[in-house]
N, C-alpha and C. Protein backbone atom coordinates (compact mmCIF):
# COMPACT_ATOMS: atom_id res chain seq x y z
N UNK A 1 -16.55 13.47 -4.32
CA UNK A 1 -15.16 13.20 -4.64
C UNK A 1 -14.30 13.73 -3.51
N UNK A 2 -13.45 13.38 -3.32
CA UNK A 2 -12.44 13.22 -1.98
C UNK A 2 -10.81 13.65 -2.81
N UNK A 3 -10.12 14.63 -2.16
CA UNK A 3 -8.77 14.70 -2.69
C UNK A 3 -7.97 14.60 -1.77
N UNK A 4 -7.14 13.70 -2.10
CA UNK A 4 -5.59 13.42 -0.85
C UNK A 4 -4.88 14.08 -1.28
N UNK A 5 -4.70 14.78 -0.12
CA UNK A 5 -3.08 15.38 -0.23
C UNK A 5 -2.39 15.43 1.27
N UNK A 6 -1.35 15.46 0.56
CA UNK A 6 -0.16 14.70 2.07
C UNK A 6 0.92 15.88 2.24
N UNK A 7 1.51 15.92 3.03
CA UNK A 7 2.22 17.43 3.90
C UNK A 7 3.84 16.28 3.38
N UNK A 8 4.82 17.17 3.42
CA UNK A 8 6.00 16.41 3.23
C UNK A 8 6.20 15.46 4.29
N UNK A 9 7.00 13.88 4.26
CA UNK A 9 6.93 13.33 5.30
C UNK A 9 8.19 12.41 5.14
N UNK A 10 8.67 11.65 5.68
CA UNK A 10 10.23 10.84 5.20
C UNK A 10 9.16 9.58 5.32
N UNK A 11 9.70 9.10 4.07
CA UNK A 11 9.04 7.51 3.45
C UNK A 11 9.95 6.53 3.20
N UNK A 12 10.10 5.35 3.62
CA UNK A 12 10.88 4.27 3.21
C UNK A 12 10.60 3.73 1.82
N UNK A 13 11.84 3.77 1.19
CA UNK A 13 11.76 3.61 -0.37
C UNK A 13 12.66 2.04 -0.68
N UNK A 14 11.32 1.15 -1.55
CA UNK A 14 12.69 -0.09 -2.30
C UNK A 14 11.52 -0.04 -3.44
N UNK A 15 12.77 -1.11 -3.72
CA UNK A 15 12.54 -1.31 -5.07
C UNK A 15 11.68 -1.90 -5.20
N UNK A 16 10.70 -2.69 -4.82
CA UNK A 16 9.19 -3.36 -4.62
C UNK A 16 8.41 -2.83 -4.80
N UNK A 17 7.74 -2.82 -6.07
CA UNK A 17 6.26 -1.90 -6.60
C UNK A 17 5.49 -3.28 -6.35
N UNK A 18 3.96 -2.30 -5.71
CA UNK A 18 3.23 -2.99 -5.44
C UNK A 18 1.94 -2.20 -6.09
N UNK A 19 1.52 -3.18 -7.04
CA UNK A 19 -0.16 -1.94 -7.84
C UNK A 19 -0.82 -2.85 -7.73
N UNK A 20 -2.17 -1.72 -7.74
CA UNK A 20 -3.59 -1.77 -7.30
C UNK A 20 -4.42 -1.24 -7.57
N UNK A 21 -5.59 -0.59 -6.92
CA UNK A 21 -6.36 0.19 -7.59
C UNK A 21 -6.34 1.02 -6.20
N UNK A 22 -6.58 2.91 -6.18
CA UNK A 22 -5.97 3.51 -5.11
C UNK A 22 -6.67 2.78 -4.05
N UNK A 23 -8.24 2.09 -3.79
CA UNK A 23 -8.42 2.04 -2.67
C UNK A 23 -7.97 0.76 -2.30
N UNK A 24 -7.58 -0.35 -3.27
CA UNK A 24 -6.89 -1.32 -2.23
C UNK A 24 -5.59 -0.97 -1.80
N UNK A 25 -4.67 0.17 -2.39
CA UNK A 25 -3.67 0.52 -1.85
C UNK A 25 -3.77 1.22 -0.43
N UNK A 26 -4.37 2.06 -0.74
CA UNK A 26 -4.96 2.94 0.70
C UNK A 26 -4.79 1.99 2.07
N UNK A 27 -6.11 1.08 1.56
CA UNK A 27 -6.59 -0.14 2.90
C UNK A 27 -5.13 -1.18 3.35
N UNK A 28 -4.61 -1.43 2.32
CA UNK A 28 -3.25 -1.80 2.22
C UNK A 28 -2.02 -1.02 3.36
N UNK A 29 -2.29 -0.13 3.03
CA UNK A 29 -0.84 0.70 3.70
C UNK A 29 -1.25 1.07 5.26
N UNK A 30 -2.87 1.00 5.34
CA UNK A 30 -3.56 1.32 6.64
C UNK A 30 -3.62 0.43 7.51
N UNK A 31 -3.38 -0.81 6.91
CA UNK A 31 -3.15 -2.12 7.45
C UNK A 31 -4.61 -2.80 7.91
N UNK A 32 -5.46 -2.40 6.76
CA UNK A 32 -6.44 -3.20 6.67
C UNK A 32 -6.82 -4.30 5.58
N UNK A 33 -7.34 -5.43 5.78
CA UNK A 33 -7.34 -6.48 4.99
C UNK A 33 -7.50 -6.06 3.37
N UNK A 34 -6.97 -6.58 2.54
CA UNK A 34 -6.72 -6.41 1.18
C UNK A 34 -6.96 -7.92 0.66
N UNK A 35 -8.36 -8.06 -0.07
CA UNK A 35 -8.22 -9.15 -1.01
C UNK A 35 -6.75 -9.59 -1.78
N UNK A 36 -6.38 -10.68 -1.89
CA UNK A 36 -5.28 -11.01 -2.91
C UNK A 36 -5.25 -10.76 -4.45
N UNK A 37 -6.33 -10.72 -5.10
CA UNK A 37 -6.63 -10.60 -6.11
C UNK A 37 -6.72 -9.02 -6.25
N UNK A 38 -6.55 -8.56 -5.34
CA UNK A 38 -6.35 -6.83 -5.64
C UNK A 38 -5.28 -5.99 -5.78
N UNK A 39 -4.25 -6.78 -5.54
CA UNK A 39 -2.52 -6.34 -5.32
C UNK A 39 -2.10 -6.78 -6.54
N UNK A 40 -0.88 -6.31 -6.74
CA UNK A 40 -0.31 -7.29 -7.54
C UNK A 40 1.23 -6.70 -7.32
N UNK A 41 2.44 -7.50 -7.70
CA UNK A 41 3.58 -7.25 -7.82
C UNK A 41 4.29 -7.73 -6.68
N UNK A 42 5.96 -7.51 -6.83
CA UNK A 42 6.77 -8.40 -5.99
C UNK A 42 6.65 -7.57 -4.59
N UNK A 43 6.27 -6.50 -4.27
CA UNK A 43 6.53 -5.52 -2.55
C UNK A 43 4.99 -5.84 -2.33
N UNK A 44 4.43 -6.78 -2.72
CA UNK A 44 3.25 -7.42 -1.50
C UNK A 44 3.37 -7.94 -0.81
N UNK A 45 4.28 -8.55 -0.17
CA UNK A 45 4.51 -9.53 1.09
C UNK A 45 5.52 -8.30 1.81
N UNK A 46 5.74 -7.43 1.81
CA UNK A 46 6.17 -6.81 2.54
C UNK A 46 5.33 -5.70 3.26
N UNK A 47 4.15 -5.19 1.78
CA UNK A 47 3.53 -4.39 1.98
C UNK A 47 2.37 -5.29 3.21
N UNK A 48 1.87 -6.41 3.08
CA UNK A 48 0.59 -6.84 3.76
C UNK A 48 1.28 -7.54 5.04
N UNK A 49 3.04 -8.02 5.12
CA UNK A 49 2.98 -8.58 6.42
C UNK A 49 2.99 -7.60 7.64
N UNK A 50 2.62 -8.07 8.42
CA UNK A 50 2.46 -7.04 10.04
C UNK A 50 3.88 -6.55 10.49
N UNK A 51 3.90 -5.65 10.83
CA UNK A 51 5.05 -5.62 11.86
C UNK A 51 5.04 -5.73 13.10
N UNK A 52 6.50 -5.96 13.97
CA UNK A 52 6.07 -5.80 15.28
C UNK A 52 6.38 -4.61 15.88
């Protein structure tokens, strides 16, 4: 078993919930490929598009 824990950090906050299960979120935010069928909610197209 593995425990995350994160140091304080400034995070961009909206109103777009995006759920999952933690590890497609994880792979998600790391910007690694995420099945579609593993996300769900309206802050997925924000969460999975690339930036430049």
């Amino acid at each position: 078993m593995i425990e995350l824990s994160a140091r304080p950090a400034v995070w961009e906050a909206t109103t777009a919930e995006v759920r999952g299960t933690a590890l497609a979120l994880l792979l998600a935010v790391s910007g690694r490929r995420v099945a579609p069928e593993e996300l769900d909610g309206p802050g997925i197209t924000a969460l999975v598009t690339p930036r430049r």
